[in-house]
C-alpha atoms as a PDB file:
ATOM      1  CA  UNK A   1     198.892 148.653 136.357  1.00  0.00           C
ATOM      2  CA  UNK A   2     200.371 151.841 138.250  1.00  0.00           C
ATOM      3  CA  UNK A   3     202.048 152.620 135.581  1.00  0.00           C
ATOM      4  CA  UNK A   4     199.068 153.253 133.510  1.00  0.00           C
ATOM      5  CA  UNK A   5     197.364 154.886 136.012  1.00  0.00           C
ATOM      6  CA  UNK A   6     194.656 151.799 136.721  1.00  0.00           C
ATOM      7  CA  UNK A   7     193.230 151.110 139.983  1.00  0.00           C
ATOM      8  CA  UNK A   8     190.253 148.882 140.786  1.00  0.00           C
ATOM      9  CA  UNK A   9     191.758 144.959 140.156  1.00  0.00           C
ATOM     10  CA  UNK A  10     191.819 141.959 141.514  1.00  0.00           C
ATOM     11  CA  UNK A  11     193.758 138.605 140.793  1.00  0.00           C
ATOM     12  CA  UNK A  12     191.659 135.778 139.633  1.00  0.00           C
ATOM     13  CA  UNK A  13     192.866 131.927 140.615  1.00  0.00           C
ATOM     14  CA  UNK A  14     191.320 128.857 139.255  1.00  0.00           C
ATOM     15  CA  UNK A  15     192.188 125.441 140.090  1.00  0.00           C
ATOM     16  CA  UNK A  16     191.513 122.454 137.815  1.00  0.00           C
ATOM     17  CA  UNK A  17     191.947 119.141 139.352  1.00  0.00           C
ATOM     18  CA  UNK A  18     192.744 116.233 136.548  1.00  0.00           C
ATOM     19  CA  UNK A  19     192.341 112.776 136.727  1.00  0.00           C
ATOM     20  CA  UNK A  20     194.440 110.393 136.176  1.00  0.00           C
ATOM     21  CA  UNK A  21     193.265 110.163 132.142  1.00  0.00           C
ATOM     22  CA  UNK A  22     194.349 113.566 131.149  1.00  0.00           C
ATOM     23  CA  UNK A  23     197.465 114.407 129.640  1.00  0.00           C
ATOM     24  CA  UNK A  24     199.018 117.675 131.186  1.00  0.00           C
ATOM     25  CA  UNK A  25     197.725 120.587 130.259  1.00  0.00           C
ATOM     26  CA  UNK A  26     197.006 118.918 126.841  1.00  0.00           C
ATOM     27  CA  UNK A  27     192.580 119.806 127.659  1.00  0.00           C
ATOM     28  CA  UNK A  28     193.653 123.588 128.104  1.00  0.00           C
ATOM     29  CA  UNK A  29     196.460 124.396 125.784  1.00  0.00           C
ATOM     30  CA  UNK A  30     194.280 125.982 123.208  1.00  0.00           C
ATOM     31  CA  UNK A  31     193.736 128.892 126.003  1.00  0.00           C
ATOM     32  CA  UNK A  32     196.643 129.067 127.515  1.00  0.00           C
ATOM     33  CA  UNK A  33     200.094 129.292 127.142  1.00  0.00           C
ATOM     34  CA  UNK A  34     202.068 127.059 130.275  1.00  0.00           C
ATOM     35  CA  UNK A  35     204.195 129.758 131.028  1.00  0.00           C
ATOM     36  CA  UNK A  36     202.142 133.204 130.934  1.00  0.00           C
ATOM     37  CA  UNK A  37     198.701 132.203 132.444  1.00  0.00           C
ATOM     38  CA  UNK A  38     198.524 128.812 134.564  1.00  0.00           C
ATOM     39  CA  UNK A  39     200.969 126.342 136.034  1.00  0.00           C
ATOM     40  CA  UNK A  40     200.573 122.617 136.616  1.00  0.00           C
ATOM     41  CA  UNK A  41     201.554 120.819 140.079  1.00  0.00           C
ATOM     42  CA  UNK A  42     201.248 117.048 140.147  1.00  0.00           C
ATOM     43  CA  UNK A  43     197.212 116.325 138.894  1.00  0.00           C
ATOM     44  CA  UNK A  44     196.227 120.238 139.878  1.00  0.00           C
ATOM     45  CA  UNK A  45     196.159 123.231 137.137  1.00  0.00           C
ATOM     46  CA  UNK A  46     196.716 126.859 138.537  1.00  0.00           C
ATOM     47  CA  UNK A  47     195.444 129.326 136.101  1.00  0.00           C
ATOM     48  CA  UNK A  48     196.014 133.381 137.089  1.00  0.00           C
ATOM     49  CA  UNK A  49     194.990 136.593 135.811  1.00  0.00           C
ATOM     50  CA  UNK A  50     194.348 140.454 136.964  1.00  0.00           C
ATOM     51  CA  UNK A  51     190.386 141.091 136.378  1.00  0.00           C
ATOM     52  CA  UNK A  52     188.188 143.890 137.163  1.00  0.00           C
ATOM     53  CA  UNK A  53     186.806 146.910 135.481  1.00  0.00           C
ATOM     54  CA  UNK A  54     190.552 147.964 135.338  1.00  0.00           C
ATOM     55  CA  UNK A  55     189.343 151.946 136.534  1.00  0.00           C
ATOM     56  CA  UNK A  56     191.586 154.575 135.139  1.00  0.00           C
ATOM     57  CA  UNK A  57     192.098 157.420 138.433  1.00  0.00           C
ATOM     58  CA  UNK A  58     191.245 160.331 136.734  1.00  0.00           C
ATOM     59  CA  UNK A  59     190.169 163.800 137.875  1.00  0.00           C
ATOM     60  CA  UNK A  60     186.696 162.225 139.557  1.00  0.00           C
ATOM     61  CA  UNK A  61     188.512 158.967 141.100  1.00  0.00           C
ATOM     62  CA  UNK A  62     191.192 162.042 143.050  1.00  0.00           C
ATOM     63  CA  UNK A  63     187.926 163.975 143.616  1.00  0.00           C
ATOM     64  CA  UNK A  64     186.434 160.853 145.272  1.00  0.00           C
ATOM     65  CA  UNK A  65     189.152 159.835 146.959  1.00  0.00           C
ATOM     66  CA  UNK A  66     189.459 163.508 148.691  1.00  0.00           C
ATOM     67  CA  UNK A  67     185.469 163.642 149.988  1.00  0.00           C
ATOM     68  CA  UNK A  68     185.731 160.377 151.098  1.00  0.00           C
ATOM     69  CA  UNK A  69     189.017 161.002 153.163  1.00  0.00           C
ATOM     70  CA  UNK A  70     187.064 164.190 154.364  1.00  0.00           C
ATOM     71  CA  UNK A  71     184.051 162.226 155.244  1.00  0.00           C
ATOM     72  CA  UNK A  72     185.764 159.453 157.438  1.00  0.00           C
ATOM     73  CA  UNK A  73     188.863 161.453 158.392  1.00  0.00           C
ATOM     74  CA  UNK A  74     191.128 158.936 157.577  1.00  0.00           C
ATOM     75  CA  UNK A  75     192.089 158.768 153.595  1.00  0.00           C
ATOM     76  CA  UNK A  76     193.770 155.633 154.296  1.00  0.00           C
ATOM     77  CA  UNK A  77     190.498 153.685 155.382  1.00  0.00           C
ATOM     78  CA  UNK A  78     188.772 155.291 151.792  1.00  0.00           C
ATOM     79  CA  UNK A  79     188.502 152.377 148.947  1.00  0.00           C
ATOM     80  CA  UNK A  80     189.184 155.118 145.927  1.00  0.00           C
ATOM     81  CA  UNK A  81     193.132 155.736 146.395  1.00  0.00           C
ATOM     82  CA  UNK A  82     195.565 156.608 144.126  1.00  0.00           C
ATOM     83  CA  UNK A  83     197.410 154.124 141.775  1.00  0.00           C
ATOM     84  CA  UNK A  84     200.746 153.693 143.716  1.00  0.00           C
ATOM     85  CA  UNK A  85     199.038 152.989 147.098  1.00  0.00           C
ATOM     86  CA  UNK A  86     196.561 150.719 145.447  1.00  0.00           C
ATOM     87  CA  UNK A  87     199.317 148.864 143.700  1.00  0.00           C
ATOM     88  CA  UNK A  88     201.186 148.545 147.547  1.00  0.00           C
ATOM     89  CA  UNK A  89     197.620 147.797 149.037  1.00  0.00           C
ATOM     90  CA  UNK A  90     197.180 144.535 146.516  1.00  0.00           C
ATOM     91  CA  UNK A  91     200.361 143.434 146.573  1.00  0.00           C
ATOM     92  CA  UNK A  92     200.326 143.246 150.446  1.00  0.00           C
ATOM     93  CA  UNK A  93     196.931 141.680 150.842  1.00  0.00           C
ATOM     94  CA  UNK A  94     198.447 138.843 147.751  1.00  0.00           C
ATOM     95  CA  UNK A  95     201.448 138.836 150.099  1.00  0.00           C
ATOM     96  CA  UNK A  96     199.424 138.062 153.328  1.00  0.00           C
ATOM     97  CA  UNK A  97     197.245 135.673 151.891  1.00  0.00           C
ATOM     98  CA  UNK A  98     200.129 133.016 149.931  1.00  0.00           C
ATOM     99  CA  UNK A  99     203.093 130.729 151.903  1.00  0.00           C
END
């Protein structure tokens, strides 16, 4: 996503618990593919996927980002940042959050 220049994503994570009836993966397989979007451990489907509104940070997202930082003082308590930091910001708090 930095490298386009997108901020403003998140990482979606659903869990599907089968029974003992369903084949693996077999009920979902139309959607997705087993190794892009979801993998299976024992009876439990992990699907994944970035979603948002996918923001480009354009002229008004840097001018945001600068009033904001003016306003609190500190541009590294302001939401808006720039696509790099965001990027380091989301990758930590995935980071901090998973074993």
């Amino acid at each position: 996503m930095e490298k386009y220049n997108i901020i403003d994503y998140s990482l979606l994570v659903g869990i599907h618990f089968q029974n003992r009836q369903q084949s693996s993966f077999t009920r979902f397989s139309k959607f997705f593919k087993q190794d892009q979007n979801a993998c299976i451990l024992g009876n439990e489907i992990y699907f994944f996927g970035i979603v948002d509104t996918l923001i480009v940070y354009s002229l008004g997202k840097q001018c945001e980002h600068s009033l904001k930082s003016v306003v609190v003082g500190d541009e590294h308590q302001v939401s808006v940042t720039d696509p790099k930091s965001y990027a380091e910001r989301f990758l930590k708090f995935i980071s901090d959050i998973t074993v």
